[in-house]
Protein backbone atom coordinates (compact mmCIF):
# COMPACT_ATOMS: atom_id res chain seq x y z
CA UNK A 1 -15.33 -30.47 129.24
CA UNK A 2 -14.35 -31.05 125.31
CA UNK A 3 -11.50 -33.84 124.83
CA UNK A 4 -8.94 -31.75 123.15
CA UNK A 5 -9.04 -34.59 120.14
CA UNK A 6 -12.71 -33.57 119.71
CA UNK A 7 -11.89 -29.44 119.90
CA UNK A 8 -9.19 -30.58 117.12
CA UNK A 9 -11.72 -32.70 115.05
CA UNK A 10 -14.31 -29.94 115.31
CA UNK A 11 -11.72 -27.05 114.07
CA UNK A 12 -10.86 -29.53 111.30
CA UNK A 13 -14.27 -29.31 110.12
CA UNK A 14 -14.57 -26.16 110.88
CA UNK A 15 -11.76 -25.40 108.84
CA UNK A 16 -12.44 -27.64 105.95
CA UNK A 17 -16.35 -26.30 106.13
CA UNK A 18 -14.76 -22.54 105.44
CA UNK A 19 -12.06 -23.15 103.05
CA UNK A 20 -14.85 -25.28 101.07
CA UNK A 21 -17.27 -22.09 101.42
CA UNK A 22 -14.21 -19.87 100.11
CA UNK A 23 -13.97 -22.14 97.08
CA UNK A 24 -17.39 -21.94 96.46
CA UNK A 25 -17.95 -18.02 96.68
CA UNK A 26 -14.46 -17.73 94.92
CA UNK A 27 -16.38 -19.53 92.10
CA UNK A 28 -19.20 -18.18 92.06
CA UNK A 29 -18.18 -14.65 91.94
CA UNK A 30 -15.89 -15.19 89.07
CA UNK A 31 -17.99 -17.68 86.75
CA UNK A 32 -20.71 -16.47 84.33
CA UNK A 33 -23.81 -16.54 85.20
CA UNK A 34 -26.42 -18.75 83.97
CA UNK A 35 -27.96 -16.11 80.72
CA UNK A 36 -27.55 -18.03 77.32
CA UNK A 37 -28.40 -14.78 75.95
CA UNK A 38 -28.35 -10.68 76.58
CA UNK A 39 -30.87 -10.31 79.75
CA UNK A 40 -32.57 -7.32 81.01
CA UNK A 41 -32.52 -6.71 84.68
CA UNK A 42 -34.14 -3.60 86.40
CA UNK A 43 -32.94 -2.21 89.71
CA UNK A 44 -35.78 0.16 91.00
CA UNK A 45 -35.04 3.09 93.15
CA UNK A 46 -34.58 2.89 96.74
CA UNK A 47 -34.37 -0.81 96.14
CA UNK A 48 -32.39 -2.96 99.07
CA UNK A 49 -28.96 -5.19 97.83
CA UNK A 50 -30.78 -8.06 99.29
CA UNK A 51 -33.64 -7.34 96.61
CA UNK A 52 -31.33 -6.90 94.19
CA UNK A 53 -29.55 -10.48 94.86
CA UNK A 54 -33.16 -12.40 94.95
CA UNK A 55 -34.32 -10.81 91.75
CA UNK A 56 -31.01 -12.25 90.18
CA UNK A 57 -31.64 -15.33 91.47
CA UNK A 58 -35.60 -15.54 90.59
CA UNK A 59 -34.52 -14.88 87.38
CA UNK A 60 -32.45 -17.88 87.48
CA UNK A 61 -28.48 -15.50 86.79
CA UNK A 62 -27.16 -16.65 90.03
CA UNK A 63 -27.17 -19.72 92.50
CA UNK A 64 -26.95 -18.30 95.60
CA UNK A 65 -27.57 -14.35 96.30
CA UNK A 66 -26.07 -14.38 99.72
CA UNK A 67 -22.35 -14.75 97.39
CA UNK A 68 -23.32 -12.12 95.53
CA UNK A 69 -24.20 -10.25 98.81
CA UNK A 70 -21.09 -10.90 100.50
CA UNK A 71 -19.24 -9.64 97.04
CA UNK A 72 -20.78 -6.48 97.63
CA UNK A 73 -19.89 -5.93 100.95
CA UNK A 74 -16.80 -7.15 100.43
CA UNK A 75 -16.30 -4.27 97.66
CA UNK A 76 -17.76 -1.93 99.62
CA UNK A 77 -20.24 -1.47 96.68
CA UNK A 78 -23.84 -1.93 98.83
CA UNK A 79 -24.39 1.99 98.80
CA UNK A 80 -23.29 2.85 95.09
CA UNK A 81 -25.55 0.50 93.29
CA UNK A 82 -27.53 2.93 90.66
CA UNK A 83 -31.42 2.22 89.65
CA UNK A 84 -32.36 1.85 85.82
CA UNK A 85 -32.18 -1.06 83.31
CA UNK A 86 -28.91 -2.85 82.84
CA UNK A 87 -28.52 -5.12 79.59
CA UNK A 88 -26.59 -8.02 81.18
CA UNK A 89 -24.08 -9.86 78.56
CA UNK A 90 -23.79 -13.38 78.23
CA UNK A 91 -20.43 -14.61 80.43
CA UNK A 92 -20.87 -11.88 82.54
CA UNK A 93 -19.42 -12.68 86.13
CA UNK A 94 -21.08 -11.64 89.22
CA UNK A 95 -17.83 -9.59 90.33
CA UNK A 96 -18.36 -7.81 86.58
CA UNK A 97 -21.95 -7.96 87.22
CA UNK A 98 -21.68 -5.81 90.28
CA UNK A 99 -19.29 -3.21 88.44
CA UNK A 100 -21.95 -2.86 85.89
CA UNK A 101 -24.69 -2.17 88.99
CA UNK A 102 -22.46 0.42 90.27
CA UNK A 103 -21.42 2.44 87.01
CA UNK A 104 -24.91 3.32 86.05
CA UNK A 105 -23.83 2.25 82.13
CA UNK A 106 -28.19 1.78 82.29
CA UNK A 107 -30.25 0.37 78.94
CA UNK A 108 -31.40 3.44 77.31
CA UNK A 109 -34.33 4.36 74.48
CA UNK A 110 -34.51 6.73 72.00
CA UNK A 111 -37.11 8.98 70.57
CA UNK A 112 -36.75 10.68 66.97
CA UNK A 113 -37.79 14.28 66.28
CA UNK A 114 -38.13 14.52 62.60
CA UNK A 115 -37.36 17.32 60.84
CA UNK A 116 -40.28 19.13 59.23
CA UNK A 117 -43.05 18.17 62.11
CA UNK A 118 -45.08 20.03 64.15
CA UNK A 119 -45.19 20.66 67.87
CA UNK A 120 -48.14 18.49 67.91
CA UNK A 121 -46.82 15.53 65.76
CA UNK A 122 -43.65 15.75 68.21
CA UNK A 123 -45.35 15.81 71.40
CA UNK A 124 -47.78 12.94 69.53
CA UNK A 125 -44.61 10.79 69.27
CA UNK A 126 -43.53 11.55 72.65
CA UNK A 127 -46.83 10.00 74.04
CA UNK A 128 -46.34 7.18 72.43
CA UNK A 129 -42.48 6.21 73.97
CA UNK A 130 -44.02 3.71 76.65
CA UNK A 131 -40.39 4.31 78.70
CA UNK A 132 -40.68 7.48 79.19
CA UNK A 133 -42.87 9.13 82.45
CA UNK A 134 -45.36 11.43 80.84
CA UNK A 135 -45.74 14.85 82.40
CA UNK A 136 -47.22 17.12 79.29
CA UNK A 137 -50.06 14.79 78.77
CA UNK A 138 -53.16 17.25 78.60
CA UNK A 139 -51.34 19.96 79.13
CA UNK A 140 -51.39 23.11 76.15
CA UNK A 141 -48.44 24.62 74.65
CA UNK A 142 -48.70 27.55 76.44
CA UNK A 143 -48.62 25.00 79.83
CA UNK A 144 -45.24 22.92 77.83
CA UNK A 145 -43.28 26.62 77.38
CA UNK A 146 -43.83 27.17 80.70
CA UNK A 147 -42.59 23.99 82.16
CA UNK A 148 -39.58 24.57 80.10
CA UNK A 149 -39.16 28.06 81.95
CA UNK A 150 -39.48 29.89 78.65
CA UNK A 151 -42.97 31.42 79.47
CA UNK A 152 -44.63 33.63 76.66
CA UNK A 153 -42.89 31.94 74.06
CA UNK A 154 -44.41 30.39 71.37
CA UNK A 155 -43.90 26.42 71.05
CA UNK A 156 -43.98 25.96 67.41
CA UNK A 157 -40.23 25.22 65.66
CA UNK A 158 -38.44 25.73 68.87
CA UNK A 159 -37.04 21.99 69.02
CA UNK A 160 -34.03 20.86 67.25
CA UNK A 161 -35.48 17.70 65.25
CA UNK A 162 -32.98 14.65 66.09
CA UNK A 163 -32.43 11.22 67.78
CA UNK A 164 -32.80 11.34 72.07
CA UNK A 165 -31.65 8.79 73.75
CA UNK A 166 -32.69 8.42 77.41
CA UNK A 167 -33.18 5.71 80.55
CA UNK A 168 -36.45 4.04 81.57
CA UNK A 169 -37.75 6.75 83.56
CA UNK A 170 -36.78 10.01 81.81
CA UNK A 171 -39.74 12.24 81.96
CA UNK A 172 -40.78 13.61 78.93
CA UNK A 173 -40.76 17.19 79.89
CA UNK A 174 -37.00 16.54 80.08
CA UNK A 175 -36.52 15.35 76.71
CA UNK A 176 -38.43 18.67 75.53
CA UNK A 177 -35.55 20.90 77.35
CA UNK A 178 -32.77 18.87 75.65
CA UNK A 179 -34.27 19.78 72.39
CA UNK A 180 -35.20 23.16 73.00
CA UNK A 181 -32.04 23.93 74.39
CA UNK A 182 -30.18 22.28 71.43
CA UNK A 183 -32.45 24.04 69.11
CA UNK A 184 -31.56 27.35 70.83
CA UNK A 185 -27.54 26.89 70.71
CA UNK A 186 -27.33 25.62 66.63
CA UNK A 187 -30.13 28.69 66.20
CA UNK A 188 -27.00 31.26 68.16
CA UNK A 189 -24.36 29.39 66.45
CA UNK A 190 -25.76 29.92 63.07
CA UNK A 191 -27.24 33.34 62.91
CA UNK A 192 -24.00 34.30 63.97
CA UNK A 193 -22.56 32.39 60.90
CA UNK A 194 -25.09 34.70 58.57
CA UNK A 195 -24.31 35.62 55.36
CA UNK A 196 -24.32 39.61 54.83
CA UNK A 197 -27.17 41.65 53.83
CA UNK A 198 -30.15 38.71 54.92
CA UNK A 199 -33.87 40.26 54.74
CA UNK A 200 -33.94 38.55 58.12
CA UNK A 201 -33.92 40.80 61.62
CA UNK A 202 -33.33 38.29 63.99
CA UNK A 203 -32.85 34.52 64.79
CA UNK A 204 -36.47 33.97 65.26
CA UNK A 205 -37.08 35.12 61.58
CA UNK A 206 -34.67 32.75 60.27
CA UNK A 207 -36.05 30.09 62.10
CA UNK A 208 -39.69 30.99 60.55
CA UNK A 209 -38.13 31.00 56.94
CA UNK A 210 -36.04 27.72 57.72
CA UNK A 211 -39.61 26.02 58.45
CA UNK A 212 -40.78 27.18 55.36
CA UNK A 213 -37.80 26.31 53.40
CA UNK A 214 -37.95 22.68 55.12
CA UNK A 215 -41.64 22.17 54.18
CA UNK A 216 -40.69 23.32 50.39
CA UNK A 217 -38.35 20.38 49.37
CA UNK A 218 -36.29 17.53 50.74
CA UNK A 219 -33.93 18.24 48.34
CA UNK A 220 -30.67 19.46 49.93
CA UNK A 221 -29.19 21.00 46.86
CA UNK A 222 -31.97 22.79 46.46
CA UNK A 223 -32.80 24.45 49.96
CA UNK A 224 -30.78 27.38 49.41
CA UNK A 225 -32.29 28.30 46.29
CA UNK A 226 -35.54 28.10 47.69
CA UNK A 227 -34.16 30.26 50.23
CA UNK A 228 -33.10 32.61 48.23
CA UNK A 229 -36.49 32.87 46.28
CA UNK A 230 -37.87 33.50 49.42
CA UNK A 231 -35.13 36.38 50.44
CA UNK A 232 -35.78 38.23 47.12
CA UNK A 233 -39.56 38.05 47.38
CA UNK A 234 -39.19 39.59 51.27
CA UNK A 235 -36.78 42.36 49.51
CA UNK A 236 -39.25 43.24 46.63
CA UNK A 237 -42.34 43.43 49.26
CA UNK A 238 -43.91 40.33 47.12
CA UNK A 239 -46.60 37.83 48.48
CA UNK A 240 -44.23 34.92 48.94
CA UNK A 241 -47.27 32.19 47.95
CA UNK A 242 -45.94 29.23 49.27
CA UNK A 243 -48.61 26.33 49.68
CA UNK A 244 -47.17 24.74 53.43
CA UNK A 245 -48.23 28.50 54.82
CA UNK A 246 -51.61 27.91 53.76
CA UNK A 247 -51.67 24.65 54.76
CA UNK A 248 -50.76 24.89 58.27
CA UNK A 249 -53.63 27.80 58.60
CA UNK A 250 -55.76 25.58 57.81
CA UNK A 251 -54.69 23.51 60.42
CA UNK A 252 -57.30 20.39 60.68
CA UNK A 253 -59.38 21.41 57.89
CA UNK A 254 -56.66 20.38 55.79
CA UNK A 255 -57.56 16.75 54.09
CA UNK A 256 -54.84 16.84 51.66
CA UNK A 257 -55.71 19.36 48.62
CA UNK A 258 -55.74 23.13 48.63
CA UNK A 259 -58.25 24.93 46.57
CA UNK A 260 -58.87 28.37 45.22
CA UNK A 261 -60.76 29.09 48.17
CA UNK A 262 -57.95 27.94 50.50
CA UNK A 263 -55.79 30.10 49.03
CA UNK A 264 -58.01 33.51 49.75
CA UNK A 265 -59.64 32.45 53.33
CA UNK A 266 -57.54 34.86 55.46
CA UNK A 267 -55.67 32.87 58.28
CA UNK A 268 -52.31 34.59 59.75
CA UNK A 269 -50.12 32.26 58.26
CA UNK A 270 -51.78 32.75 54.47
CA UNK A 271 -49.33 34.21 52.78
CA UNK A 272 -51.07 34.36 49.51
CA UNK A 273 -52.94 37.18 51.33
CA UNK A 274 -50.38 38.75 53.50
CA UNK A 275 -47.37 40.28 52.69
CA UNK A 276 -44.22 38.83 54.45
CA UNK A 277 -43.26 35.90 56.67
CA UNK A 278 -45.87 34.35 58.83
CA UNK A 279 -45.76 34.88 62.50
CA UNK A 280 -44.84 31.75 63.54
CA UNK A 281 -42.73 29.12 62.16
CA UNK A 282 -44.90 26.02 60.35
CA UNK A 283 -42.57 23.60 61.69
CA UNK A 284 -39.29 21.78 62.86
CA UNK A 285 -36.63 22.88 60.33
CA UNK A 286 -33.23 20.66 60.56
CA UNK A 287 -30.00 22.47 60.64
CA UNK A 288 -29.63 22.10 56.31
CA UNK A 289 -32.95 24.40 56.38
CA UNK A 290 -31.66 26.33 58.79
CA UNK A 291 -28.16 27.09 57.17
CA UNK A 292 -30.09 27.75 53.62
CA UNK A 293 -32.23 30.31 55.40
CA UNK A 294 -28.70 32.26 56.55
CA UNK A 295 -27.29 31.79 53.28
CA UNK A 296 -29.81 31.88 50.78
CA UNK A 297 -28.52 30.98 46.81
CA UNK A 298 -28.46 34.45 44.81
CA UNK A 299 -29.30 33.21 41.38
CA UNK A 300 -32.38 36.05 40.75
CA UNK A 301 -35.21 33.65 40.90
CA UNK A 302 -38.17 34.73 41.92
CA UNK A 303 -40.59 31.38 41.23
CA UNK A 304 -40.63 27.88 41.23
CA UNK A 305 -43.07 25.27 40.69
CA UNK A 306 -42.91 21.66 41.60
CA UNK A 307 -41.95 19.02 38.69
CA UNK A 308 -43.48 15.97 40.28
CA UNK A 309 -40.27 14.07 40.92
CA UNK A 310 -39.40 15.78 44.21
CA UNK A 311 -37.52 18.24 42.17
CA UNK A 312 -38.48 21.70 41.49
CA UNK A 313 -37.99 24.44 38.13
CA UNK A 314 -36.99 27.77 39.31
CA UNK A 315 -37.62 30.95 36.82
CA UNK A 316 -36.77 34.70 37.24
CA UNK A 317 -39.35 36.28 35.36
CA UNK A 318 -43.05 35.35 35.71
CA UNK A 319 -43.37 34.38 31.91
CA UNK A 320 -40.93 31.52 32.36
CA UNK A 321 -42.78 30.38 35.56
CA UNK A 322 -45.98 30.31 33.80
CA UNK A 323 -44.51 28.22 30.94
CA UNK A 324 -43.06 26.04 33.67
CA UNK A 325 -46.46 25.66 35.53
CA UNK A 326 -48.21 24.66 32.28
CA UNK A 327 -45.70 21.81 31.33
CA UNK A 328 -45.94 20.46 34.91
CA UNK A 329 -48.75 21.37 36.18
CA UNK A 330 -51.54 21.44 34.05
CA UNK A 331 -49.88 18.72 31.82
CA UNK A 332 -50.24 16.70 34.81
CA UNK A 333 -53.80 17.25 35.68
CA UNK A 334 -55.13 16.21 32.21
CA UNK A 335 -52.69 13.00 32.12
């Protein structure tokens, strides 16, 4: 049997051994860990708190992962620690460490739809994002419309063009129905905003003309005149002759110049040769096209030719448009 001097010296230690421990995890938990800069630190899904605590440590953030295992116990915190890729901030503290693991606040990317590209440049770009899981690779539009549970419709201009921003991990497929969704509330929103007596029927003919007015010029003062070139053409049954049409028809035959020819081969979306707006749109139109389309500029124009600066000249009568096309056009071809 134990001398009760040596129980007492051995509860002393005892003692000492756990206050000293306490001391230690009370420092631990509260001092920054060891990053001299931002860090990036991925917790994987389904992944175990003991895991968690050896990857900080093999990254060199903490000293001992059992503290930081203990913390999380101790804040009940072991079952609400949320996957992804956290950008840790230099002084962070374990204990603000773990708050960060268990609000989800995860790194995220972004992918830009830009206004005026196709569904294939789009889908191109979304390829490329390495974060994202890709779930449309090889499949056709058709295949894309139907994953997006809006099966018979056509793909092209359907996506809002704009900035996504997403976790490691998004699948693609879901970026798609955030855009398509977006690009289906702003089309509601404005075609209910519409100006009065449009040549238009219904939101899916605006969003054709938009494309066409987005391909025309970058110009934002000048997208509703455009527009309204294009409304007063559709009212007089004229050709509306706009080059991008003809373009996209030509689809990969296209290697940047459009001859005489080009403009007679009969595609659908030629509308040099076919009287109204193609059947499709060409492309992505942002919401300025958009709004030009709904409230086209009533000035009487009927033409307009490009003046090499970005800019364009806009006539109502097709003597002043030829006068126009010979100081910019053929001036330019012979300079």
């Amino acid at each position: 049997m134990l001398k009760p001097w040596l129980l007492a010296i051995a509860a002393i230690c005892f003692l000492a051994t756990l206050s000293n421990s306490w001391v230690d995890y009370c420092l631990q938990v509260d001092s920054p860990l060891n990053n001299k800069e931002i860090v990036t630190f991925e917790i994987t899904k389904g992944q175990s708190l003991k895991s968690i605590a050896d990857g900080l440590y093999s990254k060199g953030l903490i000293e001992k992962p059992m503290w930081f295992r203990l913390l999380a116990w101790s804040e009940n915190a072991t079952g609400k620690l949320k996957f992804g890729e956290y950008e840790i901030p230099v002084a962070t503290t374990p204990r603000q460490l773990l708050t960060l693991f268990t609000s989800g606040k995860v790194r995220h990317y972004s992918v830009t739809i830009v206004e005026g590209w196709t569904f294939r440049q789009m889908v191109d770009a979304l390829q490329r994002q390495p974060k994202l899981v890709h779930q449309i690779d090889g499949k056709t539009a058709k295949e894309i419309m139907e994953l997006l549970d809006a099966p018979g419709e056509l793909a092209e201009g359907r996506f809002f063009p704009d900035t996504y921003f997403f976790p490691k991990g998004t699948a693609d497929i879901d970026v798609l129905k955030r855009a398509y969704r977006k690009m289906q509330t702003v089309l509601a929103d404005e075609w209910r905003e519409r100006a009065e007596d449009l040549q238009l029927h219904n939101p899916y003919e605006a969003l054709i003309l938009a494309s066409i007015v987005e391909k025309e010029s970058a110009l934002t003062e000048e997208r509703t005149k455009i527009a309204g070139v294009f409304s007063r053409r559709l009212a007089k049954r004229m050709l509306l002759q706009t080059d991008p049409t003809v373009i996209y028809g030509m689809g990969e035959s296209y290697m940047g110049n459009i001859r005489k020819d080009d403009l007679l081969r009969d595609t659908p979306f030629n509308t040099y040769v076919h009287l109204g707006l193609p059947p499709t749109p060409i492309c992505m139109p942002g919401i300025g096209a958009l709004r030009a389309a709904l409230h086209p500029d009533s000035d009487g124009s009927l033409y307009f030719v490009a003046r090499g600066d970005g800019g364009h000249v806009f006539s109502e009568n097709l003597a002043d448009h030829n006068k126009a096309v010979d100081q910019y056009i053929k001036k330019s071809r012979h300079e």
